[in-house]
N, C-alpha and C. Protein backbone atom coordinates (compact mmCIF):
# COMPACT_ATOMS: atom_id res chain seq x y z
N UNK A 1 107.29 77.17 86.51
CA UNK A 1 106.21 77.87 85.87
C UNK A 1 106.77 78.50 84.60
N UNK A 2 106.23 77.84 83.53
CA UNK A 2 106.75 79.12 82.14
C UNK A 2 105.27 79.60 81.79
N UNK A 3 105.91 80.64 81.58
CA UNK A 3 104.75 81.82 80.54
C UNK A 3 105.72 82.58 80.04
N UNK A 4 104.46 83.22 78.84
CA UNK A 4 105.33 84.49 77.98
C UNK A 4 104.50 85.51 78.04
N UNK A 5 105.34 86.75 77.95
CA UNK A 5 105.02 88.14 78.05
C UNK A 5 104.94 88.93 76.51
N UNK A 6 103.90 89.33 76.14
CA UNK A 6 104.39 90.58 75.05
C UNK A 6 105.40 91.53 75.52
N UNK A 7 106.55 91.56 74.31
CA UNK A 7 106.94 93.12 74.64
C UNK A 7 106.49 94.77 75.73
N UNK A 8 105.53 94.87 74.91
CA UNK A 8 104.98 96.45 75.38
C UNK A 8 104.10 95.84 76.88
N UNK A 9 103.97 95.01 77.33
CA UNK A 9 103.40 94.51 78.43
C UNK A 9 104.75 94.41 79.65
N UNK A 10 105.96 93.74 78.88
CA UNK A 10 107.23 94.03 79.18
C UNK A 10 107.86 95.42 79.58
N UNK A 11 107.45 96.16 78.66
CA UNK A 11 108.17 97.30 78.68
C UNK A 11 107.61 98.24 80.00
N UNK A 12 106.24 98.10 79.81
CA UNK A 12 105.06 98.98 80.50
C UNK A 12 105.47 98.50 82.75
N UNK A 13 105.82 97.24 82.52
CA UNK A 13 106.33 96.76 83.60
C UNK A 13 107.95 97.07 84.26
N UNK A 14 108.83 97.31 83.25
CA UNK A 14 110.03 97.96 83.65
C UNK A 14 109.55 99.28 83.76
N UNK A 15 108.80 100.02 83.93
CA UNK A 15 108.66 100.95 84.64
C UNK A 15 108.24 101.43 85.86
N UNK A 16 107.38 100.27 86.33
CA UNK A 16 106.98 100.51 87.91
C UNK A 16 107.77 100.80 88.90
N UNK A 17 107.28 101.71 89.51
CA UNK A 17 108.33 102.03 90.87
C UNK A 17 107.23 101.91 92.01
N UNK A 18 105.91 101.84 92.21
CA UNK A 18 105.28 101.90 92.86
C UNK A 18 104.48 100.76 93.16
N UNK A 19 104.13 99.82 94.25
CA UNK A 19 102.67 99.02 94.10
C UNK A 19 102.07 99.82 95.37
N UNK A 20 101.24 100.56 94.58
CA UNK A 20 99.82 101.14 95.49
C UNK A 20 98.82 100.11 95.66
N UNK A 21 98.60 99.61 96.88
CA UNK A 21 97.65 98.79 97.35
C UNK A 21 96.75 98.54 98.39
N UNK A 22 95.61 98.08 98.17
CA UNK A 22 95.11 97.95 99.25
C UNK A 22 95.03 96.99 99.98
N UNK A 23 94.66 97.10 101.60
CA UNK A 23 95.04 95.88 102.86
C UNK A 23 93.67 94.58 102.73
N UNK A 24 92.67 95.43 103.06
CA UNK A 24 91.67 94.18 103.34
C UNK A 24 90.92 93.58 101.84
N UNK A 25 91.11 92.28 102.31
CA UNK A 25 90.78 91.68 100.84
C UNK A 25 92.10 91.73 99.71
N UNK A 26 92.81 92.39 99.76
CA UNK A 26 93.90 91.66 98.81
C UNK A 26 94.97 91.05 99.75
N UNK A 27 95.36 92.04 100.54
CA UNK A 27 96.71 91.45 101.56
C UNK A 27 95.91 90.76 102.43
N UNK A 28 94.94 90.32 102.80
CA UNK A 28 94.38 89.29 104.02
C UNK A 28 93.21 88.73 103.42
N UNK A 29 92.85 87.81 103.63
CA UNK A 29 91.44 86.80 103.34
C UNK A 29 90.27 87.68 103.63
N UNK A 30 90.26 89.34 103.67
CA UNK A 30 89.15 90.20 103.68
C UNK A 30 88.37 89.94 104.75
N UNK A 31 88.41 88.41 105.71
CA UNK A 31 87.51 88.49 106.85
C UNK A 31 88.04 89.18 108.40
N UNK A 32 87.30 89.50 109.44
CA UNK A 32 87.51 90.29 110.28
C UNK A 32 87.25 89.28 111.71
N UNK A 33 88.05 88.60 112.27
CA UNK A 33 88.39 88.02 113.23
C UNK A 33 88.35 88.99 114.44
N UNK A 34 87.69 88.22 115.44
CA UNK A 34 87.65 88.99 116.92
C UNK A 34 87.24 87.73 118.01
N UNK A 35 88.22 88.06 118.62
CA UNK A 35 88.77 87.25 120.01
C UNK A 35 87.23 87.03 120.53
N UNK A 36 87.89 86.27 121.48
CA UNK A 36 86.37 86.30 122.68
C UNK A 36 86.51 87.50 123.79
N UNK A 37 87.53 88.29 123.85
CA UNK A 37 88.32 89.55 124.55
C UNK A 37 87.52 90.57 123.66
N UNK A 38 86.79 90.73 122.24
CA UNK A 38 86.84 91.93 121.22
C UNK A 38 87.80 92.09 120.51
N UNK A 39 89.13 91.65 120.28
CA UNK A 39 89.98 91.91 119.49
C UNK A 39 89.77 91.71 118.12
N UNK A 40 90.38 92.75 117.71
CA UNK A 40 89.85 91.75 116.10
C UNK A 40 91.39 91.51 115.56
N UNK A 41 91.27 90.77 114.77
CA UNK A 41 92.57 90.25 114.28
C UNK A 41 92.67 89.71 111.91
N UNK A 42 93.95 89.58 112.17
CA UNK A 42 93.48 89.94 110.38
C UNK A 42 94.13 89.02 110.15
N UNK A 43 94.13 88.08 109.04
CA UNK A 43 95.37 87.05 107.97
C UNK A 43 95.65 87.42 107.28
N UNK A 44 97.23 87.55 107.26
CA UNK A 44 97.61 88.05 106.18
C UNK A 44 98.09 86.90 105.57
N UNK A 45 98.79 86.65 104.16
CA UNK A 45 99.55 86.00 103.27
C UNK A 45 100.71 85.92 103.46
N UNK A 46 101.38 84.88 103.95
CA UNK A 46 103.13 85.07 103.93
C UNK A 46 103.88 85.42 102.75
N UNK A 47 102.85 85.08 101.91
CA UNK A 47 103.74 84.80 100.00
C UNK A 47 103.84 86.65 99.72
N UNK A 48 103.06 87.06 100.27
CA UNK A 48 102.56 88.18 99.95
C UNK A 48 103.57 89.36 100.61
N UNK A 49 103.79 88.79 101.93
CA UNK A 49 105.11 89.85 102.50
C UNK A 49 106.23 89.14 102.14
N UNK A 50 106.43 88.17 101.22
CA UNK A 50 107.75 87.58 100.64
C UNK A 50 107.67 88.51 99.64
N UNK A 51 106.69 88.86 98.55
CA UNK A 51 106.71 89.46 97.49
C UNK A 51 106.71 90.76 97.19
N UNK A 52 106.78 91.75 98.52
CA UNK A 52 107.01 92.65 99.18
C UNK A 52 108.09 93.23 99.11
N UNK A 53 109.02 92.35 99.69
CA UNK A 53 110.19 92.09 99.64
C UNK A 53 110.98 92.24 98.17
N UNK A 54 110.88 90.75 97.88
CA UNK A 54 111.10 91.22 96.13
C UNK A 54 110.89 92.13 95.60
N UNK A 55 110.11 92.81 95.58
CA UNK A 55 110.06 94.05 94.73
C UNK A 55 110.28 95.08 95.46
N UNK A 56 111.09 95.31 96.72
CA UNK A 56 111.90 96.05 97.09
C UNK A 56 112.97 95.91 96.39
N UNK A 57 113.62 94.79 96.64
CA UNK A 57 114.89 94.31 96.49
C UNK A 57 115.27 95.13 94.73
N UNK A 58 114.05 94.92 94.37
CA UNK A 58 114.01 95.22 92.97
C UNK A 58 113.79 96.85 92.32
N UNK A 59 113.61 97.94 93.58
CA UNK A 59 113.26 98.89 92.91
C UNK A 59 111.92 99.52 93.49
N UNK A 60 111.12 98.16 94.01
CA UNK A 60 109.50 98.85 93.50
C UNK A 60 108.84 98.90 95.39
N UNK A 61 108.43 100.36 95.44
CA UNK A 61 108.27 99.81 96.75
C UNK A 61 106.61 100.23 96.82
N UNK A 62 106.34 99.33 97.88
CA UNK A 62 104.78 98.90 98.32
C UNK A 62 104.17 100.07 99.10
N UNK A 63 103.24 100.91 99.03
CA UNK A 63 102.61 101.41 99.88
C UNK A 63 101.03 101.30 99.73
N UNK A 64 101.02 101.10 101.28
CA UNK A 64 99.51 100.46 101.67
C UNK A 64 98.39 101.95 101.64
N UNK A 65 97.36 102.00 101.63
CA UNK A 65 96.41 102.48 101.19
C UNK A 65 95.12 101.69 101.59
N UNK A 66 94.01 101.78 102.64
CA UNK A 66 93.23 101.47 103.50
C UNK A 66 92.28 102.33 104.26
N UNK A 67 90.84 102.04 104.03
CA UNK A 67 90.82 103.31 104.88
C UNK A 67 90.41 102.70 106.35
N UNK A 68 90.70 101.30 106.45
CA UNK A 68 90.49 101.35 107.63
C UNK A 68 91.99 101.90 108.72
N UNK A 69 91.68 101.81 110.04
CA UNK A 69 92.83 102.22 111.02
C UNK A 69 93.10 101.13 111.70
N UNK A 70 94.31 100.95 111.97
CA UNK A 70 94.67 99.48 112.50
C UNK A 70 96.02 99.32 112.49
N UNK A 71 96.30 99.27 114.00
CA UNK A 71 97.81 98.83 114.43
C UNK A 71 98.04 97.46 113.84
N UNK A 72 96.99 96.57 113.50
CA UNK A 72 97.30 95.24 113.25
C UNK A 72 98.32 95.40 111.62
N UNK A 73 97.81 96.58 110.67
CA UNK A 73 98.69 96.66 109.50
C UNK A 73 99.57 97.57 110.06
N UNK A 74 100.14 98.57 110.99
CA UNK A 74 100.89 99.19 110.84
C UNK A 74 102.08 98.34 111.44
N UNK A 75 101.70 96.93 112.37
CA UNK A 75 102.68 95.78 112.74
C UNK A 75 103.14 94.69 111.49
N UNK A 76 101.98 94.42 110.19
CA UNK A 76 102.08 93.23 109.88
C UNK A 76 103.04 94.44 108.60
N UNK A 77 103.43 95.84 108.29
CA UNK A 77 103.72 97.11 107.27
C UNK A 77 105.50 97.19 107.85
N UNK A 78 105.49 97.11 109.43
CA UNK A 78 107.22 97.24 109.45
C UNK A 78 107.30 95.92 109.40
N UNK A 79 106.94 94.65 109.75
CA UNK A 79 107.94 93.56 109.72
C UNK A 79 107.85 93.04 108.01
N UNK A 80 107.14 93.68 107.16
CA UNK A 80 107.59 93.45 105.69
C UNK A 80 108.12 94.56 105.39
N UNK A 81 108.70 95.96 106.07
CA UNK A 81 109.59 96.69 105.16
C UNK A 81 108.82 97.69 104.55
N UNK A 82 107.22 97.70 104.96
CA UNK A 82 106.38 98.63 104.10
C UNK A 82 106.61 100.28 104.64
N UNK A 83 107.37 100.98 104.15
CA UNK A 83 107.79 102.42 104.96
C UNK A 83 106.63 103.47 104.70
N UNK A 84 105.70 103.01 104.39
CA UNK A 84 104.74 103.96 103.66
C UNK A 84 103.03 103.37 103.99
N UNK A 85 102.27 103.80 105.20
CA UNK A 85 101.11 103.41 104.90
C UNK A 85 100.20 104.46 105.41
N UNK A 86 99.16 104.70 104.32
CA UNK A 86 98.02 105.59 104.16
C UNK A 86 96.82 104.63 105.27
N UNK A 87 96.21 105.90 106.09
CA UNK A 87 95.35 104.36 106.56
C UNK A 87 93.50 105.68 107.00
N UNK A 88 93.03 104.98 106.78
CA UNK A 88 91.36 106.25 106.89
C UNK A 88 91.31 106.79 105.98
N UNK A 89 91.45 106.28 104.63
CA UNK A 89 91.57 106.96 102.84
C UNK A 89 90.46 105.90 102.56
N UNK A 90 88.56 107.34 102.46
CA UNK A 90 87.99 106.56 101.87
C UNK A 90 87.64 106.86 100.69
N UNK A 91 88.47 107.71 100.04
CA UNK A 91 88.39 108.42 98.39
C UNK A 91 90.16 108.12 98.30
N UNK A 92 90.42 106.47 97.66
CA UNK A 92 91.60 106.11 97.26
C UNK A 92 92.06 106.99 96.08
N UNK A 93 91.40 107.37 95.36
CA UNK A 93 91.65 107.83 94.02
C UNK A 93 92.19 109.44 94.41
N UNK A 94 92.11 109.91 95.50
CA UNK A 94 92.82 111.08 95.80
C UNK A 94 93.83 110.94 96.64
N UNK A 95 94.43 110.03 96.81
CA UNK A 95 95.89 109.82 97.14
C UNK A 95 97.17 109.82 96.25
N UNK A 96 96.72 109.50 95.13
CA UNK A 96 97.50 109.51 93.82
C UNK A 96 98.41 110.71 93.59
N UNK A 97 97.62 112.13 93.70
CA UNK A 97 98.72 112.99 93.52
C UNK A 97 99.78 113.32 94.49
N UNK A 98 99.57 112.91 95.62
CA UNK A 98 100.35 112.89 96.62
C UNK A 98 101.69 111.82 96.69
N UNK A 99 101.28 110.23 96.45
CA UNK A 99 102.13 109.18 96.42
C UNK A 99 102.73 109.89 94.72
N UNK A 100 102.85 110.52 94.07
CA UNK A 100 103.28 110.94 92.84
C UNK A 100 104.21 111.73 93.08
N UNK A 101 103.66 112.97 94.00
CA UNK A 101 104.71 113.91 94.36
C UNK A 101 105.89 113.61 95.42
N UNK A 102 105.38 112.48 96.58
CA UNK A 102 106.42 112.07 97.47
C UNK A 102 107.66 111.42 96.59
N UNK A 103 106.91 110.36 95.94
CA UNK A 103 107.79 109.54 95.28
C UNK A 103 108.72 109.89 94.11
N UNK A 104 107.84 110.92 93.47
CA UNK A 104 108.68 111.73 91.89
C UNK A 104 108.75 110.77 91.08
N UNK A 105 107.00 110.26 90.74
CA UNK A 105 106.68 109.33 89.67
C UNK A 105 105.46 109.68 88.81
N UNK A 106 105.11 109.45 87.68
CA UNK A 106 104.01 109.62 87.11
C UNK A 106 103.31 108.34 87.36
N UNK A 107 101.72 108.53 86.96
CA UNK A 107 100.35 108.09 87.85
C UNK A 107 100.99 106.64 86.56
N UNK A 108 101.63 106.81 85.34
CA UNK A 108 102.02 105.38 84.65
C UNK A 108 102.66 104.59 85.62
N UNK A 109 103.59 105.10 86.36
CA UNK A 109 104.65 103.84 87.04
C UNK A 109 104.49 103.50 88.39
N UNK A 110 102.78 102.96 88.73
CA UNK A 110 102.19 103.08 89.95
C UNK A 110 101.40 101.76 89.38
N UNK A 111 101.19 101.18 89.86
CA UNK A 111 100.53 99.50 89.92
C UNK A 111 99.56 99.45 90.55
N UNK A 112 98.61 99.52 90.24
CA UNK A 112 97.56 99.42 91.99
C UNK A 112 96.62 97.98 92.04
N UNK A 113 96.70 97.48 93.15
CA UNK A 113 95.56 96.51 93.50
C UNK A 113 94.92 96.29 93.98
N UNK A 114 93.32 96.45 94.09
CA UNK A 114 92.27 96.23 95.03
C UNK A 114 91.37 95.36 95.15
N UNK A 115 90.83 95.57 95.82
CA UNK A 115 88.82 94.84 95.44
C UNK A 115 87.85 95.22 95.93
N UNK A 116 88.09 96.32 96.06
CA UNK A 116 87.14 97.46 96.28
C UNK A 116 86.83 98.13 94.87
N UNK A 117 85.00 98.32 94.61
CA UNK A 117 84.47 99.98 94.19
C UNK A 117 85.98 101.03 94.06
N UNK A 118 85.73 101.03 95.20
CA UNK A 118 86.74 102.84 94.83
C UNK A 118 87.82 102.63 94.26
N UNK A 119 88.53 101.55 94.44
CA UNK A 119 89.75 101.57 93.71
C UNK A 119 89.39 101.63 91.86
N UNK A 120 88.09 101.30 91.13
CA UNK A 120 87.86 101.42 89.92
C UNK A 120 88.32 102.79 89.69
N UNK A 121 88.35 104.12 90.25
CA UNK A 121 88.06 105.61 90.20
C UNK A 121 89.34 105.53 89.93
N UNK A 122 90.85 104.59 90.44
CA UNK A 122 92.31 104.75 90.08
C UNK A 122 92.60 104.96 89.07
N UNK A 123 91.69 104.10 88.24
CA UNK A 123 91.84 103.43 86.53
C UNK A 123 91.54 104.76 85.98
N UNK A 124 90.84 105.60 86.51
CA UNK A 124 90.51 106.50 85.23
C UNK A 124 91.51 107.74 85.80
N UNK A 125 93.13 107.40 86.60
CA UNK A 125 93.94 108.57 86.72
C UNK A 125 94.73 107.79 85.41
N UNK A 126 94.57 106.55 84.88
CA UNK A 126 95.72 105.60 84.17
C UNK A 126 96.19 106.39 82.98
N UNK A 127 97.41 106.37 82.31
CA UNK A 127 97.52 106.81 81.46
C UNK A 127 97.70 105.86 80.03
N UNK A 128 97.22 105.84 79.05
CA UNK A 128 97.10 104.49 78.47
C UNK A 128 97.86 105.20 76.97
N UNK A 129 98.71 103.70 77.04
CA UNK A 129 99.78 103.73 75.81
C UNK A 129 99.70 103.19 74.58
N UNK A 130 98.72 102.85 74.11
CA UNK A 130 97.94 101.55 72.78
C UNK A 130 98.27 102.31 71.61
């Protein structure tokens, strides 16, 4: 795969220390599986707890952010290494000062990804460098 990066797109990226993210719908196919027992069950992405990884390895670590509750992420959170998960957060945008103060980062060097509504409310903690 080649691509190219601008600089300041470059630069803005050597700073992350954080990927704030959310579980359903980005880390799993967003649908909600349940047994013929009631269980419900989730898919996650393998590429996705590979890339997890990597950006440990690298510095940047992952914390989950969800408001649902579910042993199924707090199982699929240790076997990728995730030491950090928020879970019954249904005002994402007020977790920020907290993952800021644990971590001793500004709301710039925090990455976030959703597909949820609420996660739009993140964008306006962003601090913008143009």
């Amino acid at each position: 795969m080649n691509f190219s990066i601008d600089k300041k797109t470059l630069d803005k990226c050597k700073k992350i220390r954080i990927l704030l993210t959310d579980v359903d719908g980005v880390l799993t196919d967003g649908g909600m599986y349940y047994s013929s027992k009631g269980d419900t069950m989730k898919k996650f992405y393998v590429r996705d707890g590979m890339a997890v990884n990597i950006l440990r390895r690298n510095g940047i670590f992952t914390v989950l952010v969800t408001k649902e509750k579910s042993d199924i992420v707090k199982k699929w959170a240790k076997k990728m290494n995730v030491k950090k998960i928020h879970q019954g957060i249904i005002n994402k945008e007020k977790i920020l000062p907290r993952i800021c103060k644990e971590y001793r980062v500004k709301p710039e060097q925090i990455v976030y990804i959703g597909d949820a509504v609420s996660y739009t409310h993140l964008r306006a903690h962003e601090t913008r460098h143009d």
